[in-house]
N, C-alpha and C. Protein backbone atom coordinates (compact mmCIF):
# COMPACT_ATOMS: atom_id res chain seq x y z
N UNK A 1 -12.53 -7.94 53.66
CA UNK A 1 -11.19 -7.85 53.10
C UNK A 1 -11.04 -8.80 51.90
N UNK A 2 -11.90 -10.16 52.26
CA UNK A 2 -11.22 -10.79 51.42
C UNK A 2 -12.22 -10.21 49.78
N UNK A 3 -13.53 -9.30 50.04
CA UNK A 3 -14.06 -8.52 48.53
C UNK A 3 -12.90 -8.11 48.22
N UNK A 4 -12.51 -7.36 48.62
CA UNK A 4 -11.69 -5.75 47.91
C UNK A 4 -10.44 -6.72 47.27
N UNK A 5 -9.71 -7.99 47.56
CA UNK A 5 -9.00 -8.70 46.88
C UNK A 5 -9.35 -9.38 45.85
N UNK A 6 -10.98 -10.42 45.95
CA UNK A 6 -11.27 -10.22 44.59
C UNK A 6 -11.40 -9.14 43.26
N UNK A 7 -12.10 -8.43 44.04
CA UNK A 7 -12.38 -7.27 43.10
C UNK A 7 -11.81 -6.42 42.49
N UNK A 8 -10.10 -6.26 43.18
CA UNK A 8 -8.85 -5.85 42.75
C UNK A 8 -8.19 -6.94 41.46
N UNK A 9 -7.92 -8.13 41.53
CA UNK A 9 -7.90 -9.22 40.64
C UNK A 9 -8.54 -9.17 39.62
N UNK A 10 -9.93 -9.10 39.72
CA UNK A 10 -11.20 -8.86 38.62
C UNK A 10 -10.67 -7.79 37.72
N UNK A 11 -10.52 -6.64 38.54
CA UNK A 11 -10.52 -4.99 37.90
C UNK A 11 -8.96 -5.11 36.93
N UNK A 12 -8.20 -5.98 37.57
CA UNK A 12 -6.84 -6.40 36.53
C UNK A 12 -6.78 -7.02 35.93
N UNK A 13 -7.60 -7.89 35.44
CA UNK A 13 -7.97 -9.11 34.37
C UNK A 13 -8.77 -8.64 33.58
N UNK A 14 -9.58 -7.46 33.80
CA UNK A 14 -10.13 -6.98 32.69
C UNK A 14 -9.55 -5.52 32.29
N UNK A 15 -8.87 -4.78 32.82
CA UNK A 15 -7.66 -4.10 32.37
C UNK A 15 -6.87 -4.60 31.17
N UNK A 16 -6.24 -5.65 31.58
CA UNK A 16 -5.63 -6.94 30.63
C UNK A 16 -6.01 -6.85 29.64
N UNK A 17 -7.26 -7.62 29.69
CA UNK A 17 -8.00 -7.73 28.69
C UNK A 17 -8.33 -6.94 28.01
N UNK A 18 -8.98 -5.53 28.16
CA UNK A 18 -9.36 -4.35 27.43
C UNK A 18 -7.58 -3.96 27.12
N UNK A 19 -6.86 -3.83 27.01
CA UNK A 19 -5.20 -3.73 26.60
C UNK A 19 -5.48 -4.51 25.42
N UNK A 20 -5.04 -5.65 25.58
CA UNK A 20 -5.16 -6.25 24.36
C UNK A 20 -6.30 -6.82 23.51
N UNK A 21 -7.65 -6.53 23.87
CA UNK A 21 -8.29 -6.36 22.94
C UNK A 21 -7.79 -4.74 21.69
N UNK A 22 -7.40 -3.53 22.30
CA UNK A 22 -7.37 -2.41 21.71
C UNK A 22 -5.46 -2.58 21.52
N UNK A 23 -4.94 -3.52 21.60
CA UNK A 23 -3.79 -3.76 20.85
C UNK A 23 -3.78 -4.55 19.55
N UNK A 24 -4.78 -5.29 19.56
CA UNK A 24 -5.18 -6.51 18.30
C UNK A 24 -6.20 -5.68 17.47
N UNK A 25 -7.01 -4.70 17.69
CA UNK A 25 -7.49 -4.02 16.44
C UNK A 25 -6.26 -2.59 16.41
N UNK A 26 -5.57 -2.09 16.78
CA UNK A 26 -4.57 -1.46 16.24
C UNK A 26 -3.33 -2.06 15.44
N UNK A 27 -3.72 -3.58 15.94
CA UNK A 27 -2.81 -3.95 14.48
C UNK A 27 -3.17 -4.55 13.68
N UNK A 28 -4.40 -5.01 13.64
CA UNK A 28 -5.53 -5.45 12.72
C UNK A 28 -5.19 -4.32 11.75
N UNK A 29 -5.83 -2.82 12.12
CA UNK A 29 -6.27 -1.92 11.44
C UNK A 29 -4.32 -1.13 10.76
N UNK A 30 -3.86 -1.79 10.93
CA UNK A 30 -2.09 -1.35 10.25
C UNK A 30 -2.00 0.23 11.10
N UNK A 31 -2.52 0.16 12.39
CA UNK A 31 -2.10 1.80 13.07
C UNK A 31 -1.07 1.65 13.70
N UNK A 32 -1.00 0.38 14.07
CA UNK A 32 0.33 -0.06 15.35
C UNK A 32 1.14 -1.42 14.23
N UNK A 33 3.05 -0.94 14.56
CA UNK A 33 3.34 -2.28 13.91
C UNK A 33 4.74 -1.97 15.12
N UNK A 34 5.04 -2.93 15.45
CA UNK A 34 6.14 -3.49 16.48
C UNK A 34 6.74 -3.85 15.84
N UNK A 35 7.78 -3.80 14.93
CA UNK A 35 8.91 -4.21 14.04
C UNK A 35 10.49 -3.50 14.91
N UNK A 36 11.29 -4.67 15.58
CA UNK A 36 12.43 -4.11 16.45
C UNK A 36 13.63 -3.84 14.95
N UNK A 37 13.01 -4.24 13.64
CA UNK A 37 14.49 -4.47 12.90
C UNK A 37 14.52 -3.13 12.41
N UNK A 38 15.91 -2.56 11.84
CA UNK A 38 16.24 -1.51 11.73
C UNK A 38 15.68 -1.44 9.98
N UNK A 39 15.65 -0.14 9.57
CA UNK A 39 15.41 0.25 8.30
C UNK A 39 15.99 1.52 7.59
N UNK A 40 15.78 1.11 6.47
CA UNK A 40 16.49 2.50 5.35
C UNK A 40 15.45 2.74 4.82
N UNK A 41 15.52 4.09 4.07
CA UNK A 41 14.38 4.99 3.73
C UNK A 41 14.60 5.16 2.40
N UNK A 42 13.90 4.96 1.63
CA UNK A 42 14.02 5.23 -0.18
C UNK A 42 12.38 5.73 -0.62
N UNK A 43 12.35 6.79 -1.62
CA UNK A 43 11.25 7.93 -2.09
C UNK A 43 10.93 6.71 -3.13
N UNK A 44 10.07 7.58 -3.86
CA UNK A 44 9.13 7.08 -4.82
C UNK A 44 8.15 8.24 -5.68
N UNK A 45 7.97 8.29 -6.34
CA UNK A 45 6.98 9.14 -6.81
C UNK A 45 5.67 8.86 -7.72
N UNK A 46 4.80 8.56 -8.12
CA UNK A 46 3.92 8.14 -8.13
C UNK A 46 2.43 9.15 -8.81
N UNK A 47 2.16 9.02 -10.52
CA UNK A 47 1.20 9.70 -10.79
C UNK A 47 -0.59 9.71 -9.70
N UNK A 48 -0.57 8.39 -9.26
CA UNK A 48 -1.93 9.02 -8.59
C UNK A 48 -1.88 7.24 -7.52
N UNK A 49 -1.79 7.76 -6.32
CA UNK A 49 -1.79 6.65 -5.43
C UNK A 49 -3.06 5.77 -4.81
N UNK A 50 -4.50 6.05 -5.29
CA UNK A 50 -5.55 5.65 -5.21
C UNK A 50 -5.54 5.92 -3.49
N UNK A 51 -5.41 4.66 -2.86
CA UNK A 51 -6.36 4.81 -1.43
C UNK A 51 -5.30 4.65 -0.66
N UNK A 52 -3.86 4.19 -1.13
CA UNK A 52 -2.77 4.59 -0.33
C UNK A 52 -2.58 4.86 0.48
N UNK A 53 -2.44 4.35 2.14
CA UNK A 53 -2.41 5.09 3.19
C UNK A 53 -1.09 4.97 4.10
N UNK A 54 -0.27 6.06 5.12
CA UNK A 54 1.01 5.21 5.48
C UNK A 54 0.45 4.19 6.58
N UNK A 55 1.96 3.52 6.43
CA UNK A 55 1.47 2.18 7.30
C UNK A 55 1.09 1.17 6.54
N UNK A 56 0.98 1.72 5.41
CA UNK A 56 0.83 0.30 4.09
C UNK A 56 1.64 -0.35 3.93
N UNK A 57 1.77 -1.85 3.88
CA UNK A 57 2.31 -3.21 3.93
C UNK A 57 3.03 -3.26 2.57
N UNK A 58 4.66 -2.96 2.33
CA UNK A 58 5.53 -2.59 1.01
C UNK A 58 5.61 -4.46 1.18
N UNK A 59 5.31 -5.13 -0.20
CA UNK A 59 5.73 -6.76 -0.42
C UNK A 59 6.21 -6.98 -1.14
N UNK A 60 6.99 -7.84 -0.96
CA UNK A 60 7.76 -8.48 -2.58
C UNK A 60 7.37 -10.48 -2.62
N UNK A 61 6.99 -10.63 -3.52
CA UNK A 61 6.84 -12.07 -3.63
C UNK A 61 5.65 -12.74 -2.53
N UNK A 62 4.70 -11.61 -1.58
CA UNK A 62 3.80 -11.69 -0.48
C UNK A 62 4.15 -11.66 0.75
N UNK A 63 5.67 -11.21 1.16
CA UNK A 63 6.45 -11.30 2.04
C UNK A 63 6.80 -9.78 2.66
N UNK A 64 6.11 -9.18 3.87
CA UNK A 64 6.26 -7.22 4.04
C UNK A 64 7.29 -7.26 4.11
N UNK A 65 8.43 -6.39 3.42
CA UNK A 65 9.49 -6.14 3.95
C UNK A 65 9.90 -4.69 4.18
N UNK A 66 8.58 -4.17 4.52
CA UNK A 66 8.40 -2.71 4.41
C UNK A 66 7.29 -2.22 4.74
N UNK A 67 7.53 -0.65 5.31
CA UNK A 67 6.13 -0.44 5.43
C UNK A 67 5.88 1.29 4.05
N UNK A 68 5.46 2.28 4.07
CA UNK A 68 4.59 3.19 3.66
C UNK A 68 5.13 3.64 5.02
N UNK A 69 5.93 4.90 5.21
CA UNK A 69 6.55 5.97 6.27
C UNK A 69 5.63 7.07 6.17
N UNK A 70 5.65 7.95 4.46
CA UNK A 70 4.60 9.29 4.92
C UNK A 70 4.12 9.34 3.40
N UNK A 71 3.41 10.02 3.06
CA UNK A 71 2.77 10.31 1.59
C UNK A 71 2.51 11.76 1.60
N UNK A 72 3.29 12.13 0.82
CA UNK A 72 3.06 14.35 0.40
C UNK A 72 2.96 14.33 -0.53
N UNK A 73 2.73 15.66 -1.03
CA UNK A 73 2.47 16.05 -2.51
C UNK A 73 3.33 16.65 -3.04
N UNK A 74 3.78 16.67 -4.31
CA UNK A 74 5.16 17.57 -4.55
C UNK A 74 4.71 18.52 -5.66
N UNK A 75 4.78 19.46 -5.42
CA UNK A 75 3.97 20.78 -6.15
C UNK A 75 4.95 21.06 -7.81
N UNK A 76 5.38 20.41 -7.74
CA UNK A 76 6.70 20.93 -9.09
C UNK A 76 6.35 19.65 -9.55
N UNK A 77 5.99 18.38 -9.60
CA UNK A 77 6.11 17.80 -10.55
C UNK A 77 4.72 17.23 -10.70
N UNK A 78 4.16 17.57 -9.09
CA UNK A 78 2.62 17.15 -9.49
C UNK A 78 2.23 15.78 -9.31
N UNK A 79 2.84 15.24 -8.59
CA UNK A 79 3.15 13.71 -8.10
C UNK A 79 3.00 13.46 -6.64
N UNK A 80 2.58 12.57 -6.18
CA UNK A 80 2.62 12.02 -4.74
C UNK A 80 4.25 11.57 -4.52
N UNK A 81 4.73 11.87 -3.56
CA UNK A 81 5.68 10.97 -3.21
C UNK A 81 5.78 10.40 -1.62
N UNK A 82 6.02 9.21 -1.53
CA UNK A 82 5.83 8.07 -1.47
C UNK A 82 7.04 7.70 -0.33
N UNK A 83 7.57 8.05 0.88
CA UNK A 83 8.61 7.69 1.72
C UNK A 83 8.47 6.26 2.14
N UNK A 84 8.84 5.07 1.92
CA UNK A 84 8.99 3.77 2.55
C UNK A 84 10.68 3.36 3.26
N UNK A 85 10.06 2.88 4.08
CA UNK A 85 10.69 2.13 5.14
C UNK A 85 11.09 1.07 4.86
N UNK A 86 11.96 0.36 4.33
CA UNK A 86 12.50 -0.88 4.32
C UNK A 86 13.55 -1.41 4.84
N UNK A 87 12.96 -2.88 5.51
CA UNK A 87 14.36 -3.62 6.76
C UNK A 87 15.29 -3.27 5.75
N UNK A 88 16.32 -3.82 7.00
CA UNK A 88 17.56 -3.57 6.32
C UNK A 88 18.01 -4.60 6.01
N UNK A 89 17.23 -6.14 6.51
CA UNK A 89 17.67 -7.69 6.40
C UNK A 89 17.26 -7.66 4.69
N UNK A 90 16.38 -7.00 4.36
CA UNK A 90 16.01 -7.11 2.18
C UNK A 90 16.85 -6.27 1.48
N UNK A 91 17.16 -6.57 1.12
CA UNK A 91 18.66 -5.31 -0.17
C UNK A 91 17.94 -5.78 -1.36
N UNK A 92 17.72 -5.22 -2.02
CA UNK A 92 16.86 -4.59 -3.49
C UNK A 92 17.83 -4.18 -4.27
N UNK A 93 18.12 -4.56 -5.43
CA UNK A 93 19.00 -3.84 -6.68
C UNK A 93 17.86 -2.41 -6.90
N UNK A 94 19.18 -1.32 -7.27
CA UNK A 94 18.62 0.33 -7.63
C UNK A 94 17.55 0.21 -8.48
N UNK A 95 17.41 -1.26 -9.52
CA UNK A 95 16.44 -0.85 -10.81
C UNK A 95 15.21 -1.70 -10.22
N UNK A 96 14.88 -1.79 -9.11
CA UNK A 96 13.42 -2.64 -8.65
C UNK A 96 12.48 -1.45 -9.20
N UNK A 97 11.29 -2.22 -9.27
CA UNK A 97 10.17 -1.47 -9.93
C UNK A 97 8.98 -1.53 -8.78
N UNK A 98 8.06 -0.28 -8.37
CA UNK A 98 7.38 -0.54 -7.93
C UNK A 98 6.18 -0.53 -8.26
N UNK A 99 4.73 -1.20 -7.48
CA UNK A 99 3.48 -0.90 -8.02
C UNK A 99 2.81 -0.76 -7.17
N UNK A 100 0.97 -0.23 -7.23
CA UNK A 100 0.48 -0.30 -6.02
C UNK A 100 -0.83 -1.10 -6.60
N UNK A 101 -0.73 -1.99 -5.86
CA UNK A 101 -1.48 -3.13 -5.61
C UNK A 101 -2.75 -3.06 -4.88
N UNK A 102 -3.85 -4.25 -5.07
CA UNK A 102 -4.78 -4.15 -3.93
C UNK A 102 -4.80 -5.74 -3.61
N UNK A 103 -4.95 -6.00 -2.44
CA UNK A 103 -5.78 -7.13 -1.78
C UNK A 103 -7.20 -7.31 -2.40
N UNK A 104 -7.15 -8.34 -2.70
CA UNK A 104 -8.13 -8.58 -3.61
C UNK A 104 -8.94 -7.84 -4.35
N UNK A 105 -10.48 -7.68 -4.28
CA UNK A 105 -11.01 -7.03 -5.32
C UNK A 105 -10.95 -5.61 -4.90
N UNK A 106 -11.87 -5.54 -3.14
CA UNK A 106 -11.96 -3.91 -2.84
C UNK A 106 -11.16 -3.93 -1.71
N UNK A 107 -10.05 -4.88 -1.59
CA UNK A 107 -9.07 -4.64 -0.07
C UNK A 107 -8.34 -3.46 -0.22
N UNK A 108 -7.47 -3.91 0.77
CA UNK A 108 -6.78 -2.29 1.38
C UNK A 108 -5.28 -2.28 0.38
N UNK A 109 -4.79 -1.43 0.19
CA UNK A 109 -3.70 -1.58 -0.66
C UNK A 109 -2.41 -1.51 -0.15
N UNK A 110 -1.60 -1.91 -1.16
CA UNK A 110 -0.41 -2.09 -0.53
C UNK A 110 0.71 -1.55 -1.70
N UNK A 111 2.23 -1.52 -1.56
CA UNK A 111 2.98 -1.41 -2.33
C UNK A 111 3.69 -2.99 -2.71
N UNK A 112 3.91 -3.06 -4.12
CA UNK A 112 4.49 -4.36 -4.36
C UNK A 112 5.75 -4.00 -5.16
N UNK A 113 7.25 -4.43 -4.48
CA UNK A 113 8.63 -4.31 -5.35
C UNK A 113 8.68 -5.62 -6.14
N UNK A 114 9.36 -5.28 -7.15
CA UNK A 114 9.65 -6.22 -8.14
C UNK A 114 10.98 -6.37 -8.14
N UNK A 115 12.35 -6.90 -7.64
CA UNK A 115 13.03 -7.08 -8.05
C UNK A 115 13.88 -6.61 -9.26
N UNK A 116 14.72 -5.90 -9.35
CA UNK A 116 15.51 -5.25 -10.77
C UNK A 116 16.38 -6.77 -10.71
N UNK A 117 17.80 -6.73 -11.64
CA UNK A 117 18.64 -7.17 -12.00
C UNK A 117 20.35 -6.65 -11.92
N UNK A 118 20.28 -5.26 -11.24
CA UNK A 118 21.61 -4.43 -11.04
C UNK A 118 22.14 -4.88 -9.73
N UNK A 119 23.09 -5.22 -10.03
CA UNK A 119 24.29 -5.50 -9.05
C UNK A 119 23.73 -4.74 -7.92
N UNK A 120 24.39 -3.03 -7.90
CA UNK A 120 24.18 -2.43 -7.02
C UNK A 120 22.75 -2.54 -6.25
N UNK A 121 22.65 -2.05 -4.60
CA UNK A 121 21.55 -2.33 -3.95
C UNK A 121 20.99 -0.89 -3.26
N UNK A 122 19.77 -1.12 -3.08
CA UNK A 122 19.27 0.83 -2.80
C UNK A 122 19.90 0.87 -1.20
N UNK A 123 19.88 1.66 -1.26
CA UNK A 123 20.45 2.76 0.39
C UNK A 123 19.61 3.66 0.77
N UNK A 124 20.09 3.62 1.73
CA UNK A 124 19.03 5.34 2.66
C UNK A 124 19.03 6.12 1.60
N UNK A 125 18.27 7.06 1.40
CA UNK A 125 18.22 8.12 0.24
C UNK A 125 17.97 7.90 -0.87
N UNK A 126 18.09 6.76 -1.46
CA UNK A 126 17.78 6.18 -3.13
C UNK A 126 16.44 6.83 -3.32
N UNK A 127 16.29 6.44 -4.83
CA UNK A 127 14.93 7.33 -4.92
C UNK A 127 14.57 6.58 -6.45
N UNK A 128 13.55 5.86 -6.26
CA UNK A 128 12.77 4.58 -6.82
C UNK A 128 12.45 5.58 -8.44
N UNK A 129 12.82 4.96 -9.50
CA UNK A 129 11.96 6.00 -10.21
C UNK A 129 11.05 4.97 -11.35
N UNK A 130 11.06 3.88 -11.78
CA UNK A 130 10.24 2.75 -11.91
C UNK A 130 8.73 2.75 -10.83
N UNK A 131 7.80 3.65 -11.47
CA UNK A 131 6.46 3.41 -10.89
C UNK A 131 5.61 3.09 -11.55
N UNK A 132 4.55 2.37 -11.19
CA UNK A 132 2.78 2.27 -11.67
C UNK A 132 2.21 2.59 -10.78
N UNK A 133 1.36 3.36 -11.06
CA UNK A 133 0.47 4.02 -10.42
C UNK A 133 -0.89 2.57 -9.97
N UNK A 134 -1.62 3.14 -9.03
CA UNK A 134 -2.95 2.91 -8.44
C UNK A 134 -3.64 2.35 -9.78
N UNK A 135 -4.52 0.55 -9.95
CA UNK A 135 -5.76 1.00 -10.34
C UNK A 135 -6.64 1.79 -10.05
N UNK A 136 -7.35 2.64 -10.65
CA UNK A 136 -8.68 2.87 -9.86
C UNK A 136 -9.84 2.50 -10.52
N UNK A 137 -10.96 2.02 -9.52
CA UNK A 137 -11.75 1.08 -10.33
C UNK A 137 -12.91 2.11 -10.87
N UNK A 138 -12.83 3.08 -10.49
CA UNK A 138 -13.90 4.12 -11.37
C UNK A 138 -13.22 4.55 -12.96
N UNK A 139 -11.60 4.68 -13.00
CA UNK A 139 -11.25 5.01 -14.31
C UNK A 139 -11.79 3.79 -15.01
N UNK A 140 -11.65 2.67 -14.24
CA UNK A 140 -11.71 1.71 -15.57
C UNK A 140 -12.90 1.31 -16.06
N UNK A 141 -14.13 1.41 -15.13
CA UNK A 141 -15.32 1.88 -15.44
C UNK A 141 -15.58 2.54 -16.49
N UNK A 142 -15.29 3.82 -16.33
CA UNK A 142 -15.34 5.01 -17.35
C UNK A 142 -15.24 4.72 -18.73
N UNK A 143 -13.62 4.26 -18.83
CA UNK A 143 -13.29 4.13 -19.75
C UNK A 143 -14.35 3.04 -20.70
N UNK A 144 -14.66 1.93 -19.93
CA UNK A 144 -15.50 0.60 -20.56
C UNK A 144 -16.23 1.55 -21.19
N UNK A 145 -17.38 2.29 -20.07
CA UNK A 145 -18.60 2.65 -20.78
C UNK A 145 -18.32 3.72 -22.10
N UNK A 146 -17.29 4.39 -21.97
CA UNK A 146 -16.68 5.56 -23.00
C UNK A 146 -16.61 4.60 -24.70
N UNK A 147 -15.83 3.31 -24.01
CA UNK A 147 -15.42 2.75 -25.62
C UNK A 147 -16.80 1.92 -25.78
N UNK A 148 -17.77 1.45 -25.23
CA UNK A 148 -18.91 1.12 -25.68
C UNK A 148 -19.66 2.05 -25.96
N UNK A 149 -20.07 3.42 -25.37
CA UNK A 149 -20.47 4.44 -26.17
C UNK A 149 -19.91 5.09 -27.53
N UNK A 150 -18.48 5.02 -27.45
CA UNK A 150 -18.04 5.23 -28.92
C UNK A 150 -18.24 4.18 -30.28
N UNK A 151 -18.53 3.01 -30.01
CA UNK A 151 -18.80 2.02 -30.75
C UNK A 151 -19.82 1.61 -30.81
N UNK A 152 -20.99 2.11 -30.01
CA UNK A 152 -22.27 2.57 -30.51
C UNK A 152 -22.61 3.44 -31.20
N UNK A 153 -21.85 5.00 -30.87
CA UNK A 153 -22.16 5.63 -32.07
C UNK A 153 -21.77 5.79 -33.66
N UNK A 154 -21.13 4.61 -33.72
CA UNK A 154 -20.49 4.54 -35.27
C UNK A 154 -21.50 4.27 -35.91
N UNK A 155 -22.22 4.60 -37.32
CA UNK A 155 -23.06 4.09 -37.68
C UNK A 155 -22.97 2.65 -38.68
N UNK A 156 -23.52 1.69 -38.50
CA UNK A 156 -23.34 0.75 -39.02
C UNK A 156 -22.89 0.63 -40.48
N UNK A 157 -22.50 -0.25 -40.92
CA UNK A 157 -22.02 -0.15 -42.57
C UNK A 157 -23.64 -0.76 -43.48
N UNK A 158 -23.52 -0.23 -44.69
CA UNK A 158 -24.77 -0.76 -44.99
C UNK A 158 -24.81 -2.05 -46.01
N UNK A 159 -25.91 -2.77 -45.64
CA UNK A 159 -26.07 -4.14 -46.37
C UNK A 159 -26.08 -4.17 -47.43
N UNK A 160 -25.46 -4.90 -48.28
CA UNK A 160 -24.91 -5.36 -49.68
C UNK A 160 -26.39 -5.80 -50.40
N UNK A 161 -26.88 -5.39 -51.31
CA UNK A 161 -28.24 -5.92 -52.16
C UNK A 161 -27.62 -7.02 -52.79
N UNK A 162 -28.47 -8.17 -52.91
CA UNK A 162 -28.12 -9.42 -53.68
C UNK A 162 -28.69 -9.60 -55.01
């Protein structure tokens, strides 16, 4: 009798344990976020969102006050748009600007608000129209090697006889 009581104890301590080991990489990995505060919903639209995923960490000043709700495509203008979630404890003037950012060089990305200057503050339904799009580090690649290939092929000017 007294096995089957250890072994009941055991089998619940590592229950436990396997719980929150697979609760700490679901929020490691931004799949799970426990936020009890309430939020309003404001769009965005966005020429090309790079690696963007929802559940992305919206910051202002390095501080989330938001997350990335859903990401669709909008066939008429040809744009991603962009549903975020923001507490309702941050009020944002209508003219904040947004961008999408990365964590350092190849981290995971995020959205970053900038603060506007208008009195008024966004609400459920607002609809962000101040965007920058995604670096992406292959355009800017491209581009390098494009303007060093174009400035290779110029042909040099020719030397002055003395």
């Amino acid at each position: 009798m007294q096995r089957s009581s250890n072994d009941f104890w055991v089998g619940l301590f590592v229950l436990i344990g396997a719980a929150a080991l697979l609760f700490l990489a679901l929020q490691s990995a931004n799949l799970l976020s426990l936020s009890f505060q309430s939020n309003y919903k404001v769009t965005a639209k966005f020429d090309n969102i790079g690696g963007l995923k929802p559940k992305a960490a919206v910051k202002s000043a390095g501080v989330v006050v938001g997350r990335v709700e859903s990401i669709t495509f909008d066939d008429k203008s040809f744009q991603a748009r962009v549903t975020l979630g923001m507490e309702n404890r941050y009020a944002f003037p209508k003219d904040s600007s947004l961008k999408i950012l990365t964590s350092g060089l190849l981290g995971e990305q995020y959205i970053g608000i900038e603060a506007g200057a208008e009195e008024k503050t966004l609400v459920a339904g607002d609809s962000i129209s101040s965007t920058q799009s995604a670096v992406v580090l292959e355009n800017l690649i491209s581009q390098f090697l494009y303007s060093k290939a174009a400035d290779g092929a110029t042909p040099a000017a020719p030397k002055e006889k003395k």
